[in-house]
C-alpha atoms as a PDB file:
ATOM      1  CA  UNK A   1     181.186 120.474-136.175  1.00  0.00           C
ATOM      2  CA  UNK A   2     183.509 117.455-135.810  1.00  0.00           C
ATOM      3  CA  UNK A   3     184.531 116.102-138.865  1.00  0.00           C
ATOM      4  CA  UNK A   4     183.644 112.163-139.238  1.00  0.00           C
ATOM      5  CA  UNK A   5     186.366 110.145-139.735  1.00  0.00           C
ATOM      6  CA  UNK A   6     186.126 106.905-142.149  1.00  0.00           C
ATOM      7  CA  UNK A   7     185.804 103.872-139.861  1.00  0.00           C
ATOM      8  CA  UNK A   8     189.236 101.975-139.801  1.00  0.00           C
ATOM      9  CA  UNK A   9     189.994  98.657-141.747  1.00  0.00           C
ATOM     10  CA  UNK A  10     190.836  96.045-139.756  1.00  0.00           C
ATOM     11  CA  UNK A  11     194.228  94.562-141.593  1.00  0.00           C
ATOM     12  CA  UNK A  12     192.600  91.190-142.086  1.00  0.00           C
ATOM     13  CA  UNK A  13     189.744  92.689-143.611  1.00  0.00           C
ATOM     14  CA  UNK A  14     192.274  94.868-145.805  1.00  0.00           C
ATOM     15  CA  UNK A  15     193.875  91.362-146.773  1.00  0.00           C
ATOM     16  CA  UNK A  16     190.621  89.832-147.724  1.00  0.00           C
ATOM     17  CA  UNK A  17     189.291  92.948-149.890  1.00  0.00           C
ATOM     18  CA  UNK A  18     192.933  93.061-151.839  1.00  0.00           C
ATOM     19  CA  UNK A  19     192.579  89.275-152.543  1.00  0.00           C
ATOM     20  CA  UNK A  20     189.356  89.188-153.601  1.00  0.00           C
ATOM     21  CA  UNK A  21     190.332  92.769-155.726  1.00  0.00           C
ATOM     22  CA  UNK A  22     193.488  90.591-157.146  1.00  0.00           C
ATOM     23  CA  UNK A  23     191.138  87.290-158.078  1.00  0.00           C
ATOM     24  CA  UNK A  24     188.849  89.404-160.043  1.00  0.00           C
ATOM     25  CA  UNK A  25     191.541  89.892-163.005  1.00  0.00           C
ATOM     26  CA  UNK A  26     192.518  86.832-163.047  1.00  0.00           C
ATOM     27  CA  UNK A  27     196.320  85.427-163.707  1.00  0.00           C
ATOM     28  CA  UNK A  28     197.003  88.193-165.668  1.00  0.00           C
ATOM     29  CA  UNK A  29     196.305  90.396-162.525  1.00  0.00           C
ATOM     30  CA  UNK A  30     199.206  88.794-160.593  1.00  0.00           C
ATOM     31  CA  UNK A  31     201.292  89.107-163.543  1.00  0.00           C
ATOM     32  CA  UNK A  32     200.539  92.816-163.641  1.00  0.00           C
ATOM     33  CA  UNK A  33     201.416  93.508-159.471  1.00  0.00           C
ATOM     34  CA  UNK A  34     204.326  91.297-160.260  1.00  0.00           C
ATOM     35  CA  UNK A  35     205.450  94.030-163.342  1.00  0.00           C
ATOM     36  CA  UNK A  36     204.978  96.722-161.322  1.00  0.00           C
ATOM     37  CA  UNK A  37     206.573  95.509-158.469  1.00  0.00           C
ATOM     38  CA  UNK A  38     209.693  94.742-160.636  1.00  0.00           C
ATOM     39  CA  UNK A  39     209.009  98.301-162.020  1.00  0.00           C
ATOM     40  CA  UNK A  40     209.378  99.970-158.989  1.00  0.00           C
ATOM     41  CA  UNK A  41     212.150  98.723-157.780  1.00  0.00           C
ATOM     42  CA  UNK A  42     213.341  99.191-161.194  1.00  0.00           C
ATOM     43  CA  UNK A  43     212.704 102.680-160.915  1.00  0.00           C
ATOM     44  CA  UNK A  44     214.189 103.148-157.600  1.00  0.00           C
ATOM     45  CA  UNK A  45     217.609 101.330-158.296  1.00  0.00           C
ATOM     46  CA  UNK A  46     217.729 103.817-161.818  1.00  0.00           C
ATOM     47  CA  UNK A  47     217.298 106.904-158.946  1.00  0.00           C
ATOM     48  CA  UNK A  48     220.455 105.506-157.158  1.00  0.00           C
ATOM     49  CA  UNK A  49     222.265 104.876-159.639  1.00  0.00           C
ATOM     50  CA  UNK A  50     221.785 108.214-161.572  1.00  0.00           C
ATOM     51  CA  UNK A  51     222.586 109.881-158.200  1.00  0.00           C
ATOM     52  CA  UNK A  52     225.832 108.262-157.844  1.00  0.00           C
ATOM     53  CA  UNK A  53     226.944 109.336-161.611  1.00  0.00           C
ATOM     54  CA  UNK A  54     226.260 112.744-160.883  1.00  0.00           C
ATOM     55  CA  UNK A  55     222.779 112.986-163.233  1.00  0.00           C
ATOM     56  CA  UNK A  56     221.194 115.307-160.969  1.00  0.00           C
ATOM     57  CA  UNK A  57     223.629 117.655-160.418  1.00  0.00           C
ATOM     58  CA  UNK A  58     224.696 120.422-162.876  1.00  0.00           C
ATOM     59  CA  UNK A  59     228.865 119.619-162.752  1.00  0.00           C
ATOM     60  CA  UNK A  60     229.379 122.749-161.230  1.00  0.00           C
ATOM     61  CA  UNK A  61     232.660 121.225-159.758  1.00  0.00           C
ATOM     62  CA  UNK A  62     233.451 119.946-163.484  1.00  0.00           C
ATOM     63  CA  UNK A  63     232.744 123.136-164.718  1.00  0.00           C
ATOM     64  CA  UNK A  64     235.167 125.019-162.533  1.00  0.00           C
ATOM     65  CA  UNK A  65     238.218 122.535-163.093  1.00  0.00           C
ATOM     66  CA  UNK A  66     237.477 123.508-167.155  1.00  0.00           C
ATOM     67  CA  UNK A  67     238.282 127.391-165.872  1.00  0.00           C
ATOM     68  CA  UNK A  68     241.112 126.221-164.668  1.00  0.00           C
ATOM     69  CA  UNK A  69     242.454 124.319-167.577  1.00  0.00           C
ATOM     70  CA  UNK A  70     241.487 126.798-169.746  1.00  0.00           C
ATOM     71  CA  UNK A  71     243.582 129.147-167.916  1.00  0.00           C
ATOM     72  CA  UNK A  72     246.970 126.928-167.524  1.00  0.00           C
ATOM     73  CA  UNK A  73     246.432 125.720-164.363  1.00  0.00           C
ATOM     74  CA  UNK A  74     246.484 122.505-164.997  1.00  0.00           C
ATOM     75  CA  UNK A  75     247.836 120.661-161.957  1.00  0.00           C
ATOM     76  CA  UNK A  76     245.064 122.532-160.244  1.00  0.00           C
ATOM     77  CA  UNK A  77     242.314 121.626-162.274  1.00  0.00           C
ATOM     78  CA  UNK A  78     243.443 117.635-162.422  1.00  0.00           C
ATOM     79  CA  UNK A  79     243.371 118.182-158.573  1.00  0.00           C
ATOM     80  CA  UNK A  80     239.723 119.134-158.827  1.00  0.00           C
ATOM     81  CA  UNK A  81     238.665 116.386-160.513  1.00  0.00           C
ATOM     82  CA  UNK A  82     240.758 113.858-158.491  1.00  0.00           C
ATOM     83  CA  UNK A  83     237.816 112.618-155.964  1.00  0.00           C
ATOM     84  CA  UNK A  84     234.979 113.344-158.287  1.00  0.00           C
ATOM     85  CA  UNK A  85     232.974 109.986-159.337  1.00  0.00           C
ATOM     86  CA  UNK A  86     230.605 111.796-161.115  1.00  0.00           C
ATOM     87  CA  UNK A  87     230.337 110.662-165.543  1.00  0.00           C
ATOM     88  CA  UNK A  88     231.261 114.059-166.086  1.00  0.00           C
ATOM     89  CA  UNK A  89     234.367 114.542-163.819  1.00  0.00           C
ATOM     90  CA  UNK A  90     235.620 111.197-165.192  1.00  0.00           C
ATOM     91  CA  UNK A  91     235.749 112.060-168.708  1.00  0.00           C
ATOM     92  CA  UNK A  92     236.917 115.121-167.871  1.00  0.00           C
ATOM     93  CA  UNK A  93     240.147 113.905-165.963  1.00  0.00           C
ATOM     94  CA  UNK A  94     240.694 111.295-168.680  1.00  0.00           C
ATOM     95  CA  UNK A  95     240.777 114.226-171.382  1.00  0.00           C
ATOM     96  CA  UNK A  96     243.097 115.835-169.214  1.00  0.00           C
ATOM     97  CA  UNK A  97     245.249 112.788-168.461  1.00  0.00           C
ATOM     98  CA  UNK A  98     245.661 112.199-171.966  1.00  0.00           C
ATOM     99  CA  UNK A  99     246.020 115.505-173.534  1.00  0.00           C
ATOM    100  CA  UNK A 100     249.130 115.757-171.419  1.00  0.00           C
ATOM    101  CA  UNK A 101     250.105 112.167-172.587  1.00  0.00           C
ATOM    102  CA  UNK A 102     253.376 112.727-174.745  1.00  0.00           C
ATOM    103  CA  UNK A 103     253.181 109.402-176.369  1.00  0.00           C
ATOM    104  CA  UNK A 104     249.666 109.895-177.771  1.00  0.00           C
ATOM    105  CA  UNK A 105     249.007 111.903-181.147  1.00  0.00           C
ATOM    106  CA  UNK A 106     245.601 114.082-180.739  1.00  0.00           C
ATOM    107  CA  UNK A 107     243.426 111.531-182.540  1.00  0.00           C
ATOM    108  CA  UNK A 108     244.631 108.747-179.323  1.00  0.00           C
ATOM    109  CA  UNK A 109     243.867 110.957-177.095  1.00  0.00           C
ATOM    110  CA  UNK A 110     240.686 111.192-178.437  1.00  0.00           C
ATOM    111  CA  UNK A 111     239.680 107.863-179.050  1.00  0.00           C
ATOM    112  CA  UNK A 112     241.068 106.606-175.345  1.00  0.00           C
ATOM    113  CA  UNK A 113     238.544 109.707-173.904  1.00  0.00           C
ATOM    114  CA  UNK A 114     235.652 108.967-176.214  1.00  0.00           C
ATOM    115  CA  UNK A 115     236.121 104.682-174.698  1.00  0.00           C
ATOM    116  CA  UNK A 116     235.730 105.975-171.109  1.00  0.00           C
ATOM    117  CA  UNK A 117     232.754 107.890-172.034  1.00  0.00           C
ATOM    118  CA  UNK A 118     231.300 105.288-173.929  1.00  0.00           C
ATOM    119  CA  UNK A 119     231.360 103.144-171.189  1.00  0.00           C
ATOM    120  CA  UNK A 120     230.245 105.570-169.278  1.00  0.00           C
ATOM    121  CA  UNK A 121     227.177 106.326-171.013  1.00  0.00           C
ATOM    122  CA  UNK A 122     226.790 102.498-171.034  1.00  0.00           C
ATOM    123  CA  UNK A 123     226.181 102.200-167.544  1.00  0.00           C
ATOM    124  CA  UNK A 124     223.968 105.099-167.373  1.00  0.00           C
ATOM    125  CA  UNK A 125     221.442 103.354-169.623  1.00  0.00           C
ATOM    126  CA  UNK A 126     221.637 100.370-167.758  1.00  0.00           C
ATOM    127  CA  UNK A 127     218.006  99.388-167.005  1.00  0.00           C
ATOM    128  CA  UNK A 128     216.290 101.630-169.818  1.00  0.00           C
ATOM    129  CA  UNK A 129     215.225  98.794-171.776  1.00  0.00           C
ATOM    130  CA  UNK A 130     213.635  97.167-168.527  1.00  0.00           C
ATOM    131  CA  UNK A 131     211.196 100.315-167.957  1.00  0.00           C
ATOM    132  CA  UNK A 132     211.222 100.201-172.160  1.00  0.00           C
ATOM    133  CA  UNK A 133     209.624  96.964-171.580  1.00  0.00           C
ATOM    134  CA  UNK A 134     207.708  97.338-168.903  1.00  0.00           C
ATOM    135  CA  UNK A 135     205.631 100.459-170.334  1.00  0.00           C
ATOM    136  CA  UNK A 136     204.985  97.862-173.431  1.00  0.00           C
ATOM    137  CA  UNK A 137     204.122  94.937-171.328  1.00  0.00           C
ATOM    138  CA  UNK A 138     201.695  96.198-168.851  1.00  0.00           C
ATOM    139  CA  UNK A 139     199.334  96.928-170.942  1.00  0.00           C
ATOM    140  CA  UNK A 140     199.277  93.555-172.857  1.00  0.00           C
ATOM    141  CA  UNK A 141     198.829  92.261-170.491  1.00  0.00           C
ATOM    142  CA  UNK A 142     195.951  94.108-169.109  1.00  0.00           C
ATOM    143  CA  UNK A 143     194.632  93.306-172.470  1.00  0.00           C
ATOM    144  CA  UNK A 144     195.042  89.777-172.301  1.00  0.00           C
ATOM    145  CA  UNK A 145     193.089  89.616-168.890  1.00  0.00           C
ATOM    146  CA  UNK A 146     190.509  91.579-170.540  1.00  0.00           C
ATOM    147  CA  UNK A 147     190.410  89.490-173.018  1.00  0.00           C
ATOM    148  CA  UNK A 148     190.183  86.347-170.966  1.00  0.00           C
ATOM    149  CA  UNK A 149     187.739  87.739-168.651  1.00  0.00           C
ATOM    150  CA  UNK A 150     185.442  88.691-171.356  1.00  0.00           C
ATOM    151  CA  UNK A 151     185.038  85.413-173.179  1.00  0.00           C
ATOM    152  CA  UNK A 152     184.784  84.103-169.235  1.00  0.00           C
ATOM    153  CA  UNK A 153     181.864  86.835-169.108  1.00  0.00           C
ATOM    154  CA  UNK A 154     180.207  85.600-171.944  1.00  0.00           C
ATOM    155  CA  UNK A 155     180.430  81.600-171.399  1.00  0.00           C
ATOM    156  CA  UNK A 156     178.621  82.389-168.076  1.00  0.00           C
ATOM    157  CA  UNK A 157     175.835  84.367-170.606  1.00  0.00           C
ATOM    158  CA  UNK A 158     175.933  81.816-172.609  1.00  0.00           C
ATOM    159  CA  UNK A 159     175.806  79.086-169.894  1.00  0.00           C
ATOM    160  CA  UNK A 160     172.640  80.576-168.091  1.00  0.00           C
ATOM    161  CA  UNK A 161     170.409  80.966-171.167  1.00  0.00           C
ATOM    162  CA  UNK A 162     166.868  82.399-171.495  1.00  0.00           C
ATOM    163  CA  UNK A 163     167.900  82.956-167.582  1.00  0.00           C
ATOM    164  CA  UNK A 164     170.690  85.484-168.307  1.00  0.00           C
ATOM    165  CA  UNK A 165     170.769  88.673-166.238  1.00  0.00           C
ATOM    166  CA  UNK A 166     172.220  91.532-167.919  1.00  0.00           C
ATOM    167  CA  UNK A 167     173.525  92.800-164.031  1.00  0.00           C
ATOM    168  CA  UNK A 168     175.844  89.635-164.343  1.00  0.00           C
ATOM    169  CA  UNK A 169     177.515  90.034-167.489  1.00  0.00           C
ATOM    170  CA  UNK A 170     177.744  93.848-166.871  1.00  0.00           C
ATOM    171  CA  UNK A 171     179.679  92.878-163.405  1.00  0.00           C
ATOM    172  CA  UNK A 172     181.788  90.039-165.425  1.00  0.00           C
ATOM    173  CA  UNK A 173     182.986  92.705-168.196  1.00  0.00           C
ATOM    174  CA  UNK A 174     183.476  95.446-165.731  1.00  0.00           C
ATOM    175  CA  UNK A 175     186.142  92.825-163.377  1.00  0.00           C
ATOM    176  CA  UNK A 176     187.814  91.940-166.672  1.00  0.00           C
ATOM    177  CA  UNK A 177     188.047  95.428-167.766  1.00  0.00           C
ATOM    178  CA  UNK A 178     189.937  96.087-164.172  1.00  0.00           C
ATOM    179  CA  UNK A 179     193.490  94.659-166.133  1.00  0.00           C
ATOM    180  CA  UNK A 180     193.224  96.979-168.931  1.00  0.00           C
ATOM    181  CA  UNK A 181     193.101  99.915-165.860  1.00  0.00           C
ATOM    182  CA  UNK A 182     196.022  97.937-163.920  1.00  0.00           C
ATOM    183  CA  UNK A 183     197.851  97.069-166.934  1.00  0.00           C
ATOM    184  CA  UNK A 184     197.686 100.682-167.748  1.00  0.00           C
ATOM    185  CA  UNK A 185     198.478 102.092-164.482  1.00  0.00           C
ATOM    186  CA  UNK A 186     201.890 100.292-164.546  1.00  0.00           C
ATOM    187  CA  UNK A 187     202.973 101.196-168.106  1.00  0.00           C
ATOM    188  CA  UNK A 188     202.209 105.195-167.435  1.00  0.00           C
ATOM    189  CA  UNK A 189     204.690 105.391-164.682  1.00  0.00           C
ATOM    190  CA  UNK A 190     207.330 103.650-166.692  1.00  0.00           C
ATOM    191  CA  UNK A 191     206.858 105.342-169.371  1.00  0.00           C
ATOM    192  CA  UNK A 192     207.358 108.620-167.440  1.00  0.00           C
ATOM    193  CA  UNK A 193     210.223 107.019-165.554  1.00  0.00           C
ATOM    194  CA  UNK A 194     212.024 106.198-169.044  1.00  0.00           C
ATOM    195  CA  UNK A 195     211.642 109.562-170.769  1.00  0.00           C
ATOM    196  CA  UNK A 196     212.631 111.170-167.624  1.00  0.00           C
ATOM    197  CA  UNK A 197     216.030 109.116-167.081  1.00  0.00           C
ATOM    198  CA  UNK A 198     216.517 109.024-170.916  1.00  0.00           C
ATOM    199  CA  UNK A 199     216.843 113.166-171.002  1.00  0.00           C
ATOM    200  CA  UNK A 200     219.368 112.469-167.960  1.00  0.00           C
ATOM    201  CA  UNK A 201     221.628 110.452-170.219  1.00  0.00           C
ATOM    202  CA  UNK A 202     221.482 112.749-172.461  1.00  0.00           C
ATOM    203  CA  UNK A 203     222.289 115.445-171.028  1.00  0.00           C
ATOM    204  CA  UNK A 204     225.031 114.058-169.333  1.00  0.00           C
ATOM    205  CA  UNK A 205     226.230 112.973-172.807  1.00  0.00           C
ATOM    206  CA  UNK A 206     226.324 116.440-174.200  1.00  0.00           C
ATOM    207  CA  UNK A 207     227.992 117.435-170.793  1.00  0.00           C
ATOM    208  CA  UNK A 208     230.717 115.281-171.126  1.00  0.00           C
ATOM    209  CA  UNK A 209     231.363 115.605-175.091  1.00  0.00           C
ATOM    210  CA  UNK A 210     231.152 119.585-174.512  1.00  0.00           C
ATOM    211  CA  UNK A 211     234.010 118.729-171.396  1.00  0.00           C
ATOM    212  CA  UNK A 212     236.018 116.787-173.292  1.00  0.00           C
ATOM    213  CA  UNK A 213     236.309 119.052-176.959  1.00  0.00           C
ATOM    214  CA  UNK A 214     237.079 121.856-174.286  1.00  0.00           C
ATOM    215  CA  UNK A 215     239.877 120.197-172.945  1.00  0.00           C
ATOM    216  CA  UNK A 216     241.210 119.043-176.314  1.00  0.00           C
ATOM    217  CA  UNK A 217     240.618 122.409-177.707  1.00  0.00           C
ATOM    218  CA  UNK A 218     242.582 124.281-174.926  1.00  0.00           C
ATOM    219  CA  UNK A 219     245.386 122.235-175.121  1.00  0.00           C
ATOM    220  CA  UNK A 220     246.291 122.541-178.946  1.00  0.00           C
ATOM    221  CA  UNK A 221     249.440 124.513-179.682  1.00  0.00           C
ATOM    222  CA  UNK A 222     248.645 128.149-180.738  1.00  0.00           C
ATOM    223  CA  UNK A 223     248.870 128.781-184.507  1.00  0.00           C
ATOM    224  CA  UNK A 224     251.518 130.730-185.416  1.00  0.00           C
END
Protein backbone atom coordinates (compact mmCIF):
# COMPACT_ATOMS: atom_id res chain seq x y z
CA UNK A 1 0.00 0.00 0.00
CA UNK A 2 1.38 3.49 -0.76
CA UNK A 3 1.77 5.49 2.08
CA UNK A 4 -0.23 9.00 1.84
CA UNK A 5 1.76 11.78 2.09
CA UNK A 6 0.44 15.10 3.99
CA UNK A 7 -0.59 17.57 1.26
CA UNK A 8 2.15 20.36 1.00
CA UNK A 9 1.80 23.99 2.44
CA UNK A 10 1.99 26.43 0.10
CA UNK A 11 4.68 29.08 1.78
CA UNK A 12 2.13 31.86 1.72
CA UNK A 13 -0.27 29.82 3.39
CA UNK A 14 2.63 28.80 5.94
CA UNK A 15 3.09 32.71 6.41
CA UNK A 16 -0.52 33.34 7.05
CA UNK A 17 -1.04 30.29 9.62
CA UNK A 18 2.34 31.52 11.65
CA UNK A 19 0.87 35.10 11.77
CA UNK A 20 -2.30 34.38 12.73
CA UNK A 21 -0.48 31.57 15.39
CA UNK A 22 1.82 34.75 16.54
CA UNK A 23 -1.44 37.31 16.91
CA UNK A 24 -3.15 34.90 19.12
CA UNK A 25 -0.63 35.64 22.18
CA UNK A 26 -0.57 38.82 21.79
CA UNK A 27 2.61 41.36 22.32
CA UNK A 28 3.93 39.21 24.68
CA UNK A 29 4.10 36.49 21.89
CA UNK A 30 6.54 38.59 19.81
CA UNK A 31 8.43 39.31 22.82
CA UNK A 32 8.77 35.59 23.45
CA UNK A 33 10.08 34.63 19.45
CA UNK A 34 12.17 37.68 19.97
CA UNK A 35 13.83 35.84 23.45
CA UNK A 36 14.28 32.88 21.85
CA UNK A 37 15.65 34.11 18.88
CA UNK A 38 18.27 36.04 20.98
CA UNK A 39 18.54 32.67 22.87
CA UNK A 40 19.57 30.78 20.13
CA UNK A 41 21.94 32.61 18.81
CA UNK A 42 22.99 32.98 22.28
CA UNK A 43 23.40 29.45 22.51
CA UNK A 44 25.17 28.99 19.34
CA UNK A 45 27.87 31.81 19.83
CA UNK A 46 28.47 29.97 23.69
CA UNK A 47 29.13 26.53 21.30
CA UNK A 48 31.87 28.54 19.40
CA UNK A 49 33.25 30.00 21.80
CA UNK A 50 33.62 26.97 24.20
CA UNK A 51 35.09 25.17 21.13
CA UNK A 52 37.75 27.60 20.61
CA UNK A 53 38.87 27.43 24.52
CA UNK A 54 39.25 23.90 24.30
CA UNK A 55 35.83 22.97 26.58
CA UNK A 56 35.13 20.00 24.65
CA UNK A 57 38.17 18.42 24.51
CA UNK A 58 39.82 16.45 27.38
CA UNK A 59 43.58 18.41 27.23
CA UNK A 60 45.07 15.40 26.21
CA UNK A 61 47.87 17.60 24.60
CA UNK A 62 48.01 19.55 28.11
CA UNK A 63 48.17 16.49 29.79
CA UNK A 64 51.17 15.12 27.97
CA UNK A 65 53.34 18.44 28.22
CA UNK A 66 52.64 17.86 32.37
CA UNK A 67 54.61 14.25 31.70
CA UNK A 68 57.06 16.02 30.40
CA UNK A 69 57.60 18.61 33.02
CA UNK A 70 57.25 16.28 35.51
CA UNK A 71 60.04 14.42 34.10
CA UNK A 72 62.67 17.46 33.46
CA UNK A 73 62.02 18.01 30.14
CA UNK A 74 61.10 21.15 30.29
CA UNK A 75 62.07 22.88 27.04
CA UNK A 76 60.07 20.06 25.56
CA UNK A 77 57.04 20.39 27.37
CA UNK A 78 56.97 24.52 26.95
CA UNK A 79 57.31 23.46 23.22
CA UNK A 80 54.08 21.52 23.53
CA UNK A 81 52.17 24.04 24.76
CA UNK A 82 53.58 26.77 22.43
CA UNK A 83 50.58 26.74 19.68
CA UNK A 84 47.92 25.53 22.02
CA UNK A 85 44.97 28.27 22.51
CA UNK A 86 43.11 26.10 24.49
CA UNK A 87 42.24 27.70 28.69
CA UNK A 88 44.06 24.83 29.75
CA UNK A 89 47.32 24.98 27.66
CA UNK A 90 47.47 28.70 28.54
CA UNK A 91 47.61 28.40 32.15
CA UNK A 92 49.65 25.73 31.81
CA UNK A 93 52.52 27.57 29.81
CA UNK A 94 52.12 30.57 32.12
CA UNK A 95 52.86 28.19 35.23
CA UNK A 96 55.68 27.05 33.38
CA UNK A 97 56.91 30.46 32.23
CA UNK A 98 56.91 31.62 35.62
CA UNK A 99 58.09 28.81 37.67
CA UNK A 100 61.28 29.19 35.69
CA UNK A 101 61.10 33.03 36.33
CA UNK A 102 64.25 33.76 38.62
CA UNK A 103 63.00 37.07 39.72
CA UNK A 104 59.69 35.76 41.10
CA UNK A 105 59.42 34.13 44.72
CA UNK A 106 56.81 31.01 44.57
CA UNK A 107 53.89 33.04 45.92
CA UNK A 108 54.45 35.58 42.35
CA UNK A 109 54.50 32.97 40.46
CA UNK A 110 51.44 31.99 41.75
CA UNK A 111 49.48 34.93 41.83
CA UNK A 112 50.69 36.02 38.01
CA UNK A 113 49.26 32.15 37.00
CA UNK A 114 46.14 32.32 39.10
CA UNK A 115 45.45 36.31 36.97
CA UNK A 116 45.69 34.48 33.61
CA UNK A 117 43.33 31.92 34.74
CA UNK A 118 41.07 34.21 36.19
CA UNK A 119 40.69 35.89 33.17
CA UNK A 120 40.45 33.00 31.61
CA UNK A 121 37.62 31.62 33.37
CA UNK A 122 36.15 35.14 32.81
CA UNK A 123 35.71 34.76 29.30
CA UNK A 124 34.44 31.35 29.52
CA UNK A 125 31.38 32.57 31.42
CA UNK A 126 30.83 35.19 29.14
CA UNK A 127 27.13 34.96 28.16
CA UNK A 128 25.95 32.71 31.24
CA UNK A 129 23.99 35.35 32.72
CA UNK A 130 22.21 35.98 29.23
CA UNK A 131 20.82 32.21 29.09
CA UNK A 132 20.54 32.90 33.22
CA UNK A 133 18.12 35.42 32.13
CA UNK A 134 16.57 34.13 29.50
CA UNK A 135 15.39 30.77 31.33
CA UNK A 136 13.82 33.46 33.99
CA UNK A 137 12.30 35.69 31.45
CA UNK A 138 10.50 33.44 29.14
CA UNK A 139 8.32 32.35 31.26
CA UNK A 140 7.17 35.78 32.64
CA UNK A 141 6.53 36.55 30.10
CA UNK A 142 4.40 33.77 28.95
CA UNK A 143 2.68 34.60 32.12
CA UNK A 144 2.08 38.04 31.43
CA UNK A 145 0.39 37.15 27.99
CA UNK A 146 -1.62 34.77 29.86
CA UNK A 147 -2.48 37.05 31.99
CA UNK A 148 -3.46 39.68 29.49
CA UNK A 149 -5.25 37.33 27.35
CA UNK A 150 -7.35 36.12 30.12
CA UNK A 151 -8.79 39.36 31.42
CA UNK A 152 -9.15 39.98 27.32
CA UNK A 153 -11.15 36.53 27.53
CA UNK A 154 -13.28 37.59 30.11
CA UNK A 155 -14.17 41.37 28.98
CA UNK A 156 -15.46 39.64 25.77
CA UNK A 157 -17.72 37.30 28.51
CA UNK A 158 -18.49 40.01 30.11
CA UNK A 159 -19.22 42.19 27.01
CA UNK A 160 -21.70 39.61 25.38
CA UNK A 161 -23.92 39.00 28.43
CA UNK A 162 -26.91 36.65 28.89
CA UNK A 163 -25.51 35.89 25.12
CA UNK A 164 -22.17 34.42 26.28
CA UNK A 165 -21.04 31.14 24.72
CA UNK A 166 -18.95 29.09 26.84
CA UNK A 167 -17.08 27.74 23.22
CA UNK A 168 -15.79 31.46 23.11
CA UNK A 169 -14.29 32.00 26.31
CA UNK A 170 -12.93 28.38 26.28
CA UNK A 171 -11.14 29.39 22.75
CA UNK A 172 -10.07 32.97 24.37
CA UNK A 173 -8.34 31.17 27.54
CA UNK A 174 -6.92 28.39 25.52
CA UNK A 175 -4.97 31.33 22.86
CA UNK A 176 -3.84 33.11 26.03
CA UNK A 177 -2.69 30.02 27.64
CA UNK A 178 -0.46 29.46 24.22
CA UNK A 179 2.40 32.12 26.03
CA UNK A 180 2.62 30.23 29.14
CA UNK A 181 3.55 27.00 26.54
CA UNK A 182 5.90 29.46 24.39
CA UNK A 183 7.20 31.23 27.28
CA UNK A 184 8.03 27.87 28.62
CA UNK A 185 9.40 26.33 25.63
CA UNK A 186 12.14 29.04 25.50
CA UNK A 187 13.20 28.99 29.18
CA UNK A 188 13.66 24.89 29.09
CA UNK A 189 16.27 25.05 26.46
CA UNK A 190 18.16 27.75 28.25
CA UNK A 191 18.02 26.38 31.14
CA UNK A 192 19.57 23.16 29.73
CA UNK A 193 21.97 25.25 27.69
CA UNK A 194 23.23 27.04 31.06
CA UNK A 195 23.71 23.98 33.26
CA UNK A 196 25.33 22.31 30.41
CA UNK A 197 28.02 25.18 29.65
CA UNK A 198 28.21 25.93 33.44
CA UNK A 199 29.70 22.12 34.15
CA UNK A 200 32.12 23.11 31.09
CA UNK A 201 33.55 25.99 33.08
CA UNK A 202 33.92 24.07 35.63
CA UNK A 203 35.56 21.56 34.64
CA UNK A 204 37.89 23.45 32.82
CA UNK A 205 38.50 25.30 36.12
CA UNK A 206 39.49 22.24 38.02
CA UNK A 207 41.60 21.32 34.84
CA UNK A 208 43.56 24.20 34.90
CA UNK A 209 44.01 24.63 38.89
CA UNK A 210 44.99 20.72 38.91
CA UNK A 211 47.68 21.94 35.76
CA UNK A 212 48.92 24.63 37.39
CA UNK A 213 49.61 23.07 41.36
CA UNK A 214 51.32 20.28 39.16
CA UNK A 215 53.61 22.49 37.65
CA UNK A 216 54.33 24.43 40.84
CA UNK A 217 54.64 21.26 42.70
CA UNK A 218 57.23 19.69 40.28
CA UNK A 219 59.31 22.47 40.23
CA UNK A 220 60.02 22.97 44.08
CA UNK A 221 63.54 22.12 45.17
CA UNK A 222 63.76 18.59 46.74
CA UNK A 223 63.90 18.58 50.57
CA UNK A 224 66.93 17.63 51.82
Amino acid sequence: MTPISPPAIPPADLLTQIGDFMAMGGPAMWAIVALSVATLTLILWKLGQMAALGGFTGGRVTARALILWESGDRPAAQAALAARRSLRAQVVARAMLAAQDPALTAAQAEAATLQVAKAGLMQARSGLRGLELAAAVGPLLGLLGTVTGMIAAFQGLEAAGVRADTATLAGGIWEALLTTAAGMGVAIPAMVALTWFDGLVERLRHDMEEGAGRVFLAARPPLP
